[in-house]
PDB file of N, CA and C in Angstrom:
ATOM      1  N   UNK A   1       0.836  -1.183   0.000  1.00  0.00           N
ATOM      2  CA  UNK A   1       0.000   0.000   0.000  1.00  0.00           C
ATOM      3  C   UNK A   1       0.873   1.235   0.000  1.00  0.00           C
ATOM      4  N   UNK A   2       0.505   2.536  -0.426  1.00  0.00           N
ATOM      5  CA  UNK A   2       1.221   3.399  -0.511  1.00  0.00           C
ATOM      6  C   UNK A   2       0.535   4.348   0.039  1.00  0.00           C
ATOM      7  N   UNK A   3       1.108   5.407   0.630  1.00  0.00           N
ATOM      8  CA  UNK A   3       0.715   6.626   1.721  1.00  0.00           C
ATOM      9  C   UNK A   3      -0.195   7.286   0.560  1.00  0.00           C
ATOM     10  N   UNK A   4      -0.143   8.005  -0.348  1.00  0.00           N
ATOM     11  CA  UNK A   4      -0.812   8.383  -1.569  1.00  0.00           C
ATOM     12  C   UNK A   4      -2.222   8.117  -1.630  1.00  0.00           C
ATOM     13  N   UNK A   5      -2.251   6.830  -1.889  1.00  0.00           N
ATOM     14  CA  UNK A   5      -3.248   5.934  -2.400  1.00  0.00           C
ATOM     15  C   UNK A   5      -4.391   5.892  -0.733  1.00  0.00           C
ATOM     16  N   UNK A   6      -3.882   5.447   0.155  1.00  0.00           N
ATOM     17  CA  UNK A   6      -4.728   6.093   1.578  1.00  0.00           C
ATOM     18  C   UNK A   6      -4.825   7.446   1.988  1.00  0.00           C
ATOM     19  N   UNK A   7      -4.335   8.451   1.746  1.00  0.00           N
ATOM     20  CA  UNK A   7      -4.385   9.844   1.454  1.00  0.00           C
ATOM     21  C   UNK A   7      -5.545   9.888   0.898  1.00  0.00           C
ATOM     22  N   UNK A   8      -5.888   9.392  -0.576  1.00  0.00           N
ATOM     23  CA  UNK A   8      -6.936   9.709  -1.109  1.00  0.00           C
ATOM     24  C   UNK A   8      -8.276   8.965  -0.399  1.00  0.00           C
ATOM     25  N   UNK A   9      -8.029   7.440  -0.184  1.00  0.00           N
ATOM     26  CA  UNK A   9      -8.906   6.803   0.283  1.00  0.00           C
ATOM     27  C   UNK A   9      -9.806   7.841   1.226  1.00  0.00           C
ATOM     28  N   UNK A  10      -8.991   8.670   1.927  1.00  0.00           N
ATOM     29  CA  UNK A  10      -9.635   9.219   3.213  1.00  0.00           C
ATOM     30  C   UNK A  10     -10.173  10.252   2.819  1.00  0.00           C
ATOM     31  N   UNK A  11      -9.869  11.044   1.631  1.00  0.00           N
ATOM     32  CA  UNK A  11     -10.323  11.993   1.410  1.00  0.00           C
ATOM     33  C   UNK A  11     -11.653  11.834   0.508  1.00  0.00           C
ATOM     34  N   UNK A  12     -11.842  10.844  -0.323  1.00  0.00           N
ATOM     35  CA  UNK A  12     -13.003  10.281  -0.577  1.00  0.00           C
ATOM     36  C   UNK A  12     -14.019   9.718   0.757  1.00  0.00           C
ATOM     37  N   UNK A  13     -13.672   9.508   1.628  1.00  0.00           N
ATOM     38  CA  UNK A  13     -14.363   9.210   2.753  1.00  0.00           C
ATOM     39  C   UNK A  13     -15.019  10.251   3.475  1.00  0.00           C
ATOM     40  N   UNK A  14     -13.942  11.245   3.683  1.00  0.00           N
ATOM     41  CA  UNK A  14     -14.581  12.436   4.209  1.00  0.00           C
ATOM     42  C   UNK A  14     -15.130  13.244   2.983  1.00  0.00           C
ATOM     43  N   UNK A  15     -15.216  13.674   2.327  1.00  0.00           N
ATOM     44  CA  UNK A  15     -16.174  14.268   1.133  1.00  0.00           C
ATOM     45  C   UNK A  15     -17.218  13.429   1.025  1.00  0.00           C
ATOM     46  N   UNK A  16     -18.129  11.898   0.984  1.00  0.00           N
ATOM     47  CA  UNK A  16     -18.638  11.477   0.929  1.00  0.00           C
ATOM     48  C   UNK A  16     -19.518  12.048   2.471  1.00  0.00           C
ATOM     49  N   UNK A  17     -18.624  11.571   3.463  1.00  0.00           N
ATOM     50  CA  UNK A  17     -19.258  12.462   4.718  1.00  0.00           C
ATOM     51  C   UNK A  17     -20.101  13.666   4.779  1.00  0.00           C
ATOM     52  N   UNK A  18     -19.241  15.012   3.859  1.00  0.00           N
ATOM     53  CA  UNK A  18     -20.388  16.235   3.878  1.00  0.00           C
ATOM     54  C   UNK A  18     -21.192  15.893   2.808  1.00  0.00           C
ATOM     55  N   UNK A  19     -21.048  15.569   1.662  1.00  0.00           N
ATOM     56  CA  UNK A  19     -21.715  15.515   0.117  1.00  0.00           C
ATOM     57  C   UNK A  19     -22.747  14.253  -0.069  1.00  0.00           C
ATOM     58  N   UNK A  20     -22.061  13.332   0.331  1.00  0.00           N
ATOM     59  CA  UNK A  20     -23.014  11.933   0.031  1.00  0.00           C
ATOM     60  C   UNK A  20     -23.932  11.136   0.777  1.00  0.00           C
ATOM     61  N   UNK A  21     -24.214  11.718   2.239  1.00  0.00           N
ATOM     62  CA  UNK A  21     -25.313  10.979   2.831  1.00  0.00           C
ATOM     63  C   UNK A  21     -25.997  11.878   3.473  1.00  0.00           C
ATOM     64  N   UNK A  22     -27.311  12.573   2.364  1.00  0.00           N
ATOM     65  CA  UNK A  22     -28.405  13.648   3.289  1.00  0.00           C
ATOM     66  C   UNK A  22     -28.816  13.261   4.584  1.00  0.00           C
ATOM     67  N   UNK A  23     -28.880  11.721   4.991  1.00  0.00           N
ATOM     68  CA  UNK A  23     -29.021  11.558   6.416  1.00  0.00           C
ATOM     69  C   UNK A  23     -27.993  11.292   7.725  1.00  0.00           C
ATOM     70  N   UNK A  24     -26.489  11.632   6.771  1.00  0.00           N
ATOM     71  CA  UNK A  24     -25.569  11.861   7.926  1.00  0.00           C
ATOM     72  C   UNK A  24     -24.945  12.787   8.802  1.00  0.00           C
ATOM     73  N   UNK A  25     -24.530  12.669   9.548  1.00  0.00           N
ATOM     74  CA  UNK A  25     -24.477  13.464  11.064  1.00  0.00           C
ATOM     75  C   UNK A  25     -23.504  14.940  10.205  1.00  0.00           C
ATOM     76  N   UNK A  26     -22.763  14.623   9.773  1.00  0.00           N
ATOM     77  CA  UNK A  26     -21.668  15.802   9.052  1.00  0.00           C
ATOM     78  C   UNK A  26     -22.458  16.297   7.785  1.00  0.00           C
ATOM     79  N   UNK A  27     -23.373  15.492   7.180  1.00  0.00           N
ATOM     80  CA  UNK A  27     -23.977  16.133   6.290  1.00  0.00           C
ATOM     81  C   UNK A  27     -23.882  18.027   5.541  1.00  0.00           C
ATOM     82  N   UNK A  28     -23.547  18.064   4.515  1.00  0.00           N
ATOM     83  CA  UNK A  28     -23.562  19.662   4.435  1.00  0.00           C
ATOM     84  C   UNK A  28     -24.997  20.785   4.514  1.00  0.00           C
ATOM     85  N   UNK A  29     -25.897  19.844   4.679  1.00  0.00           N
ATOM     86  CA  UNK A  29     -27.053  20.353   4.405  1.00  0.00           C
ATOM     87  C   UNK A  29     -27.327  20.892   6.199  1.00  0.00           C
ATOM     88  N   UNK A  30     -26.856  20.487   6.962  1.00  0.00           N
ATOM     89  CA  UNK A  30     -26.918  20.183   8.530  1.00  0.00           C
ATOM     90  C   UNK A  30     -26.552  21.591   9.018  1.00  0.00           C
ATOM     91  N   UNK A  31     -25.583  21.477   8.490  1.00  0.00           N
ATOM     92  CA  UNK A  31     -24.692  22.714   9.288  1.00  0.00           C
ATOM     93  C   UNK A  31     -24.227  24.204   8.519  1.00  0.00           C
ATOM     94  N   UNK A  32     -25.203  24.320   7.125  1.00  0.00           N
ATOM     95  CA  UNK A  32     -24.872  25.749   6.965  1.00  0.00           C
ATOM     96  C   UNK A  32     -26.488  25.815   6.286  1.00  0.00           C
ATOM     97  N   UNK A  33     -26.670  27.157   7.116  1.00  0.00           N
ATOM     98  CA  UNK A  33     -28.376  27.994   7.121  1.00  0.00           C
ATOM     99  C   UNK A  33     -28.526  28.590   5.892  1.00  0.00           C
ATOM    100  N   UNK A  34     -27.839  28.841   4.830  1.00  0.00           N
ATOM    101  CA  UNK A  34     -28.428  29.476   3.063  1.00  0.00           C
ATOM    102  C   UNK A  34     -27.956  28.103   2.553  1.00  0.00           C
ATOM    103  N   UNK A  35     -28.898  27.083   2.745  1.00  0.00           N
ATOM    104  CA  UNK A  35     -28.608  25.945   2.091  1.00  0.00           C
ATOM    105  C   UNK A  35     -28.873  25.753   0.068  1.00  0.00           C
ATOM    106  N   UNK A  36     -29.572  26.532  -0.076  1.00  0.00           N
ATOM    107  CA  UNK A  36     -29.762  26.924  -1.371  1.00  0.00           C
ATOM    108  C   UNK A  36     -28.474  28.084  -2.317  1.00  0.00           C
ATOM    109  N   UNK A  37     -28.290  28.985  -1.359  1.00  0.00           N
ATOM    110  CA  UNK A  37     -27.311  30.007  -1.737  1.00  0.00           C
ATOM    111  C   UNK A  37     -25.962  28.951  -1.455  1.00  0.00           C
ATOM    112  N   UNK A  38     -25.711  28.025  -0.512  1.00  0.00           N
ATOM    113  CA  UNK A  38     -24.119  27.551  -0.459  1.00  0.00           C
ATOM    114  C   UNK A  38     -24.450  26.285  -2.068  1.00  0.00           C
ATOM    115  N   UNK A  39     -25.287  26.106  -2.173  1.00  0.00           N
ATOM    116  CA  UNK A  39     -25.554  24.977  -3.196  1.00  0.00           C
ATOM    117  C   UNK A  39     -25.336  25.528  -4.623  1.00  0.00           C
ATOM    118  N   UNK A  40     -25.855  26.810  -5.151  1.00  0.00           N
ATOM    119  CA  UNK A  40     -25.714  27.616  -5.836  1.00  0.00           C
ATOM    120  C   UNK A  40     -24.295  27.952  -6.249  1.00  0.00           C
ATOM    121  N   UNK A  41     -23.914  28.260  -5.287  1.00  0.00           N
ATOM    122  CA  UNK A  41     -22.383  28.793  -5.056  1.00  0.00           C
ATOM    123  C   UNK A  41     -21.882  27.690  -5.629  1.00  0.00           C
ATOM    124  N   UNK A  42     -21.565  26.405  -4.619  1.00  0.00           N
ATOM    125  CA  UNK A  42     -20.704  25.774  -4.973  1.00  0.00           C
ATOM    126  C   UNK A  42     -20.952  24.724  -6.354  1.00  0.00           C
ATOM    127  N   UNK A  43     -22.273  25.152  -6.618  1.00  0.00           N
ATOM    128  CA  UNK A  43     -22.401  24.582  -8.694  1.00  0.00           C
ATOM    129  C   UNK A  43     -21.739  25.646  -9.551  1.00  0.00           C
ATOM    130  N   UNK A  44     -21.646  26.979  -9.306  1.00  0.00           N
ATOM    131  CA  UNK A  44     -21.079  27.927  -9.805  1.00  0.00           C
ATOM    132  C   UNK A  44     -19.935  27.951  -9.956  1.00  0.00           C
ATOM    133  N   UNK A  45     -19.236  27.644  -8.791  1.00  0.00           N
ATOM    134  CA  UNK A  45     -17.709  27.875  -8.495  1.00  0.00           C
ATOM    135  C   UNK A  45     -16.830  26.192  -9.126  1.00  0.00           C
ATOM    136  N   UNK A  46     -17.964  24.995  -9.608  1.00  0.00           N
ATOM    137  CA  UNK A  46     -17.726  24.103 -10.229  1.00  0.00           C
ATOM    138  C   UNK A  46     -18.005  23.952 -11.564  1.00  0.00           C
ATOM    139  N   UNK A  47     -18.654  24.791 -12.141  1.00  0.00           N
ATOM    140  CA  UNK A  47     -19.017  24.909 -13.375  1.00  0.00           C
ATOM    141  C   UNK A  47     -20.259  23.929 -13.700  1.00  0.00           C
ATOM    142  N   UNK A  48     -20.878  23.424 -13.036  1.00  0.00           N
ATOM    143  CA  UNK A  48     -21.292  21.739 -12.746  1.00  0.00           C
ATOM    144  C   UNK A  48     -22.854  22.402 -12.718  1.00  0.00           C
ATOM    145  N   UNK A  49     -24.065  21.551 -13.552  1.00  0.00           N
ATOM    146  CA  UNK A  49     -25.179  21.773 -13.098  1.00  0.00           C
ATOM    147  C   UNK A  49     -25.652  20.866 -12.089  1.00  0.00           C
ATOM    148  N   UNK A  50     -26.804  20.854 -11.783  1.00  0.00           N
ATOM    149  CA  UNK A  50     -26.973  19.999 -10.194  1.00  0.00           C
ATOM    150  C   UNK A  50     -27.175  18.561 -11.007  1.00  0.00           C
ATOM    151  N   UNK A  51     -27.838  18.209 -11.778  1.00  0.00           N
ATOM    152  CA  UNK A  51     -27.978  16.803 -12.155  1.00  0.00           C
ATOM    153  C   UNK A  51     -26.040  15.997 -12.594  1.00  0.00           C
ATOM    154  N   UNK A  52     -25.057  16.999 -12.713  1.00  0.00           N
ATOM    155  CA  UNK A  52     -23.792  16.509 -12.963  1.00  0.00           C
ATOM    156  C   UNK A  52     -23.145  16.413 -11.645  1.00  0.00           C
ATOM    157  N   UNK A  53     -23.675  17.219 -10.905  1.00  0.00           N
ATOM    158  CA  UNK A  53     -23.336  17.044  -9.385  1.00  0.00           C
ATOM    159  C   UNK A  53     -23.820  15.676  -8.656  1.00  0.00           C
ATOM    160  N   UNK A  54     -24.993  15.554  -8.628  1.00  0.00           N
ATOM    161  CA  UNK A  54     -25.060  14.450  -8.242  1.00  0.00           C
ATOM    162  C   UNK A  54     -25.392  13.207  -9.253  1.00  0.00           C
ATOM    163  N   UNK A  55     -24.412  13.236 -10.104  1.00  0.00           N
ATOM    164  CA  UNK A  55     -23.859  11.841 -10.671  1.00  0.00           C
ATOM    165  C   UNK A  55     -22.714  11.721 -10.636  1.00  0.00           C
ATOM    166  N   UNK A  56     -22.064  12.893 -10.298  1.00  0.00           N
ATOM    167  CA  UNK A  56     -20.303  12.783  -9.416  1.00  0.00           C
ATOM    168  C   UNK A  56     -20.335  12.459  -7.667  1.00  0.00           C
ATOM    169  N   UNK A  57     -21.432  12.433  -7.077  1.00  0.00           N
ATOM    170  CA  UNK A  57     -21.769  12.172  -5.414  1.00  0.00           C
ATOM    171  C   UNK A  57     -22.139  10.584  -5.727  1.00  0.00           C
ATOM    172  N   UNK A  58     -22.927  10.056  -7.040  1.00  0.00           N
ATOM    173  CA  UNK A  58     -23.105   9.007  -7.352  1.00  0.00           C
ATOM    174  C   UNK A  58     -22.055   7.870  -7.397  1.00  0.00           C
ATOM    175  N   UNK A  59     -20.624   8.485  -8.314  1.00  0.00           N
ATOM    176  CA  UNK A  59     -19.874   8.315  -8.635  1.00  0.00           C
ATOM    177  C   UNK A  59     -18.763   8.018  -7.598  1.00  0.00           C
ATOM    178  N   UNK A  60     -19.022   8.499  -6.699  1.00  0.00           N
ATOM    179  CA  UNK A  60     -17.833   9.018  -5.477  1.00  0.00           C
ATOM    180  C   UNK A  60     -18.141   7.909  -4.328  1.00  0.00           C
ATOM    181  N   UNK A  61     -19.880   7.752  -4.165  1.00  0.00           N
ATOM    182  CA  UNK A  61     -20.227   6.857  -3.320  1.00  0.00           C
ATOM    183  C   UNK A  61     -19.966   5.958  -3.832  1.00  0.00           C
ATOM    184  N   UNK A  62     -20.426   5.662  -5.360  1.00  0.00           N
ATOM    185  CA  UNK A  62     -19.770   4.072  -5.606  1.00  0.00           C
ATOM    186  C   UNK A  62     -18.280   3.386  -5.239  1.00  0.00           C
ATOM    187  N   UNK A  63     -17.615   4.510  -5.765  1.00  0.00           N
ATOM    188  CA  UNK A  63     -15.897   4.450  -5.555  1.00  0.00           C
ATOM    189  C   UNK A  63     -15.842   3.684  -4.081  1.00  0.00           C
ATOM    190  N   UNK A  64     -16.538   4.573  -3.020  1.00  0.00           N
ATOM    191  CA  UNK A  64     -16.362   4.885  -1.800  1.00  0.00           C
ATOM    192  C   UNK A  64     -16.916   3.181  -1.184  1.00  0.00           C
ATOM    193  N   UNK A  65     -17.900   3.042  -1.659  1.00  0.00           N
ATOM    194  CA  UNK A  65     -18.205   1.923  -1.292  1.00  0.00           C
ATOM    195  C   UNK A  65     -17.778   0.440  -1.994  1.00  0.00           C
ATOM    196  N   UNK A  66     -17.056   0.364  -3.353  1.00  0.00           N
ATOM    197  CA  UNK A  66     -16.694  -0.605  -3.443  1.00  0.00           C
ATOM    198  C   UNK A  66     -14.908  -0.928  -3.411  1.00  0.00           C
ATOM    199  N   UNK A  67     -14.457   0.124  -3.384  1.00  0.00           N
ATOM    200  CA  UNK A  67     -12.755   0.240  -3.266  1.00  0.00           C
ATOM    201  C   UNK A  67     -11.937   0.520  -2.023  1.00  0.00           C
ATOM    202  N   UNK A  68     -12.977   1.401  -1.144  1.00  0.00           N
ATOM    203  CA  UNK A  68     -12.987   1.828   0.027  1.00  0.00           C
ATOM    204  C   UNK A  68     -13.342   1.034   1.456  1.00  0.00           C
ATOM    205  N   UNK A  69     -14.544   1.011   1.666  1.00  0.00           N
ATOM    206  CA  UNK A  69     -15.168   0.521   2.522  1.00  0.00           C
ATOM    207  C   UNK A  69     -15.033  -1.288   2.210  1.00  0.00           C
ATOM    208  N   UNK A  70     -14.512  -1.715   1.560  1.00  0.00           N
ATOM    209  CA  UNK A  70     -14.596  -2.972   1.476  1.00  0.00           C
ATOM    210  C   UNK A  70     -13.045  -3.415   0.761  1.00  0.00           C
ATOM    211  N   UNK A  71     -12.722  -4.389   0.924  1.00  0.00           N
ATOM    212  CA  UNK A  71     -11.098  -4.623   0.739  1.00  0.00           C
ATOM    213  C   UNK A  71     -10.590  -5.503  -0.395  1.00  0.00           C
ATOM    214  N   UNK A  72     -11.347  -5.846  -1.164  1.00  0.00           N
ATOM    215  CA  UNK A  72     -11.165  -6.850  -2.266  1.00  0.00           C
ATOM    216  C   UNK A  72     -10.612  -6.076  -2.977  1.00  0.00           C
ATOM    217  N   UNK A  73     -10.704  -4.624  -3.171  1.00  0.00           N
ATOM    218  CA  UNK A  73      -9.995  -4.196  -4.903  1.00  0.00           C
ATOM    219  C   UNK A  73      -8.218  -4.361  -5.050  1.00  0.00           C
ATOM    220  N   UNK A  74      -8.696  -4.434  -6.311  1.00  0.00           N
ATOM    221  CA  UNK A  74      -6.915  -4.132  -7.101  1.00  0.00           C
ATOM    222  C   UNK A  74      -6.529  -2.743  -6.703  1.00  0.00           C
ATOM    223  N   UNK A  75      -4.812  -2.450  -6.377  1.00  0.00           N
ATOM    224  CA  UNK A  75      -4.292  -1.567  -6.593  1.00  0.00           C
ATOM    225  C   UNK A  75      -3.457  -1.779  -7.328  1.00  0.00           C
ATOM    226  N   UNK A  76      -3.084  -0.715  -7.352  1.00  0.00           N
ATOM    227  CA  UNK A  76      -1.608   0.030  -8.401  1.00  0.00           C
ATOM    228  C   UNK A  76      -0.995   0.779  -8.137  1.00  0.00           C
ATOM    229  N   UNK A  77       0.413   0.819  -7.839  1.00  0.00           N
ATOM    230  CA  UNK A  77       1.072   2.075  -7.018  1.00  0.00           C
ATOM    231  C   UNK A  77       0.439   2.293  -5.934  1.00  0.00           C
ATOM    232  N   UNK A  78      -0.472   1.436  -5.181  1.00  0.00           N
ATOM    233  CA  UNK A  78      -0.975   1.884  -3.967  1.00  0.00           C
ATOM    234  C   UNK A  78      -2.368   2.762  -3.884  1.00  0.00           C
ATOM    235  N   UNK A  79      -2.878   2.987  -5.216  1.00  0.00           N
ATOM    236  CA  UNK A  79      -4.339   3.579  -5.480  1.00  0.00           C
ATOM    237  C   UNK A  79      -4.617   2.592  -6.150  1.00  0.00           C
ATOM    238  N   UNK A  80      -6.298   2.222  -5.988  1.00  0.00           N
ATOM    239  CA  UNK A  80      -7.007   1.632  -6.465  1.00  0.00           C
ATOM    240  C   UNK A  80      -6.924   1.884  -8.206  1.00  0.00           C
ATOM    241  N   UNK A  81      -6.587   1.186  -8.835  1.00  0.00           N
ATOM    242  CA  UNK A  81      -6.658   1.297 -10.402  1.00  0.00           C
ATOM    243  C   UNK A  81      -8.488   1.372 -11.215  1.00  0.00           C
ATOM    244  N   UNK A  82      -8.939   1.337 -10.486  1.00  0.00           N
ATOM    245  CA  UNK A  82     -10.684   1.830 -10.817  1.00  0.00           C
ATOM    246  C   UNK A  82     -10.192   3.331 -10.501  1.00  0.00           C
ATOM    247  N   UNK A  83      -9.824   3.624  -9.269  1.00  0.00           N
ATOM    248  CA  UNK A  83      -9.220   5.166  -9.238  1.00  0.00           C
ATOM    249  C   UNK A  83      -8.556   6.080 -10.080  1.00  0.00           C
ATOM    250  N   UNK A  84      -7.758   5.099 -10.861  1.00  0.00           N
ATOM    251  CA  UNK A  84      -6.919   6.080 -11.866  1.00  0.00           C
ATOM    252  C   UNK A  84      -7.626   5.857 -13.220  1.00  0.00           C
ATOM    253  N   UNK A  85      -8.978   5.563 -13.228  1.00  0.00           N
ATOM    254  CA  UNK A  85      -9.270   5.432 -14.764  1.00  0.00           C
ATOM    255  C   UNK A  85     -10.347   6.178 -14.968  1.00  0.00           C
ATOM    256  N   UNK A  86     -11.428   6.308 -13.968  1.00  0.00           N
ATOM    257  CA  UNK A  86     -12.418   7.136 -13.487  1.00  0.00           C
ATOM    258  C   UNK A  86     -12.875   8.075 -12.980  1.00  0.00           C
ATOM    259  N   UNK A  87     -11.673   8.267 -12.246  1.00  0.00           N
ATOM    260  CA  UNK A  87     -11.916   9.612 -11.293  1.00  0.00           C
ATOM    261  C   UNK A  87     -12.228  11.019 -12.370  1.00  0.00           C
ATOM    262  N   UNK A  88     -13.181  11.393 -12.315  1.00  0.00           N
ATOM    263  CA  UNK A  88     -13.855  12.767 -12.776  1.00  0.00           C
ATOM    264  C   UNK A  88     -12.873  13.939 -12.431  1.00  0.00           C
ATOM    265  N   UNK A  89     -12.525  14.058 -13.704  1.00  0.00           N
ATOM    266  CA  UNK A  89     -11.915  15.655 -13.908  1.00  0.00           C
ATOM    267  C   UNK A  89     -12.380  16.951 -14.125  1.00  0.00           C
ATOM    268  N   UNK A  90     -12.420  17.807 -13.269  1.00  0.00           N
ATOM    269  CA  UNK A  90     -13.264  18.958 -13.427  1.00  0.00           C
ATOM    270  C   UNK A  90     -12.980  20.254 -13.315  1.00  0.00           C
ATOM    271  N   UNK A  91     -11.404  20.211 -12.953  1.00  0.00           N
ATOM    272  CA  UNK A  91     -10.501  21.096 -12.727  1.00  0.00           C
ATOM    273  C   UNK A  91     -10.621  22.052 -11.727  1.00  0.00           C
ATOM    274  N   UNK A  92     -11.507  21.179 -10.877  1.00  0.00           N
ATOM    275  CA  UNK A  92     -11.352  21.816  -9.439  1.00  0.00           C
ATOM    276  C   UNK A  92     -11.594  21.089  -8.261  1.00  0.00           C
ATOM    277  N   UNK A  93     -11.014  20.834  -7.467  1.00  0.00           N
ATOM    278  CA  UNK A  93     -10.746  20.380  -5.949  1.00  0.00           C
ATOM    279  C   UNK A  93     -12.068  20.519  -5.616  1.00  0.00           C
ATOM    280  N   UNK A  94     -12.923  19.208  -5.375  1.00  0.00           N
ATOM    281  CA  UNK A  94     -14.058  18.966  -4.590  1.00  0.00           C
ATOM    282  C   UNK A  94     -14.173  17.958  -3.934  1.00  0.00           C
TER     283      UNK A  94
END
């Protein structure tokens, strides 16, 4: 395994945390009051309309749940190689 490759693991974990489960405790919807205006914003500041948004939260949970949360996958260099073929480029840090 490589430090890299769990680097990311975690960071897909925690982004799944605010972004991917409306009924979890960290949820982003939870903890900031212009839930429409931060939603706005951050489709804006992604270039992303909401139906591309959440088929990248789609995308992220899948990752999250079959490479992540469960231990069977292939790596490569220490990242999951489903990771390096899929991961959504969007040219911005989300």
């Amino acid at each position: 395994m490589n430090v890299n490759g769990n680097f990311l693991d975690i960071c897909v974990l925690e982004w799944c945390k605010l972004f991917g489960d409306p009924c979890g405790k960290h949820y982003w919807g939870k903890i900031i009051s212009d839930r429409m205006g931060f939603f706005q914003g951050l489709l804006n500041e992604l270039k992303m309309s909401e139906s591309e948004f959440n088929a990248y939260v789609t995308e992220m949970r899948a990752y999250r749940d079959k490479y992540v949360a469960h231990l069977g996958a292939c790596r490569r260099n220490g990242i999951h190689s489903h990771f390096l073929v899929t991961w959504p480029h969007y040219g911005k840090n989300i």
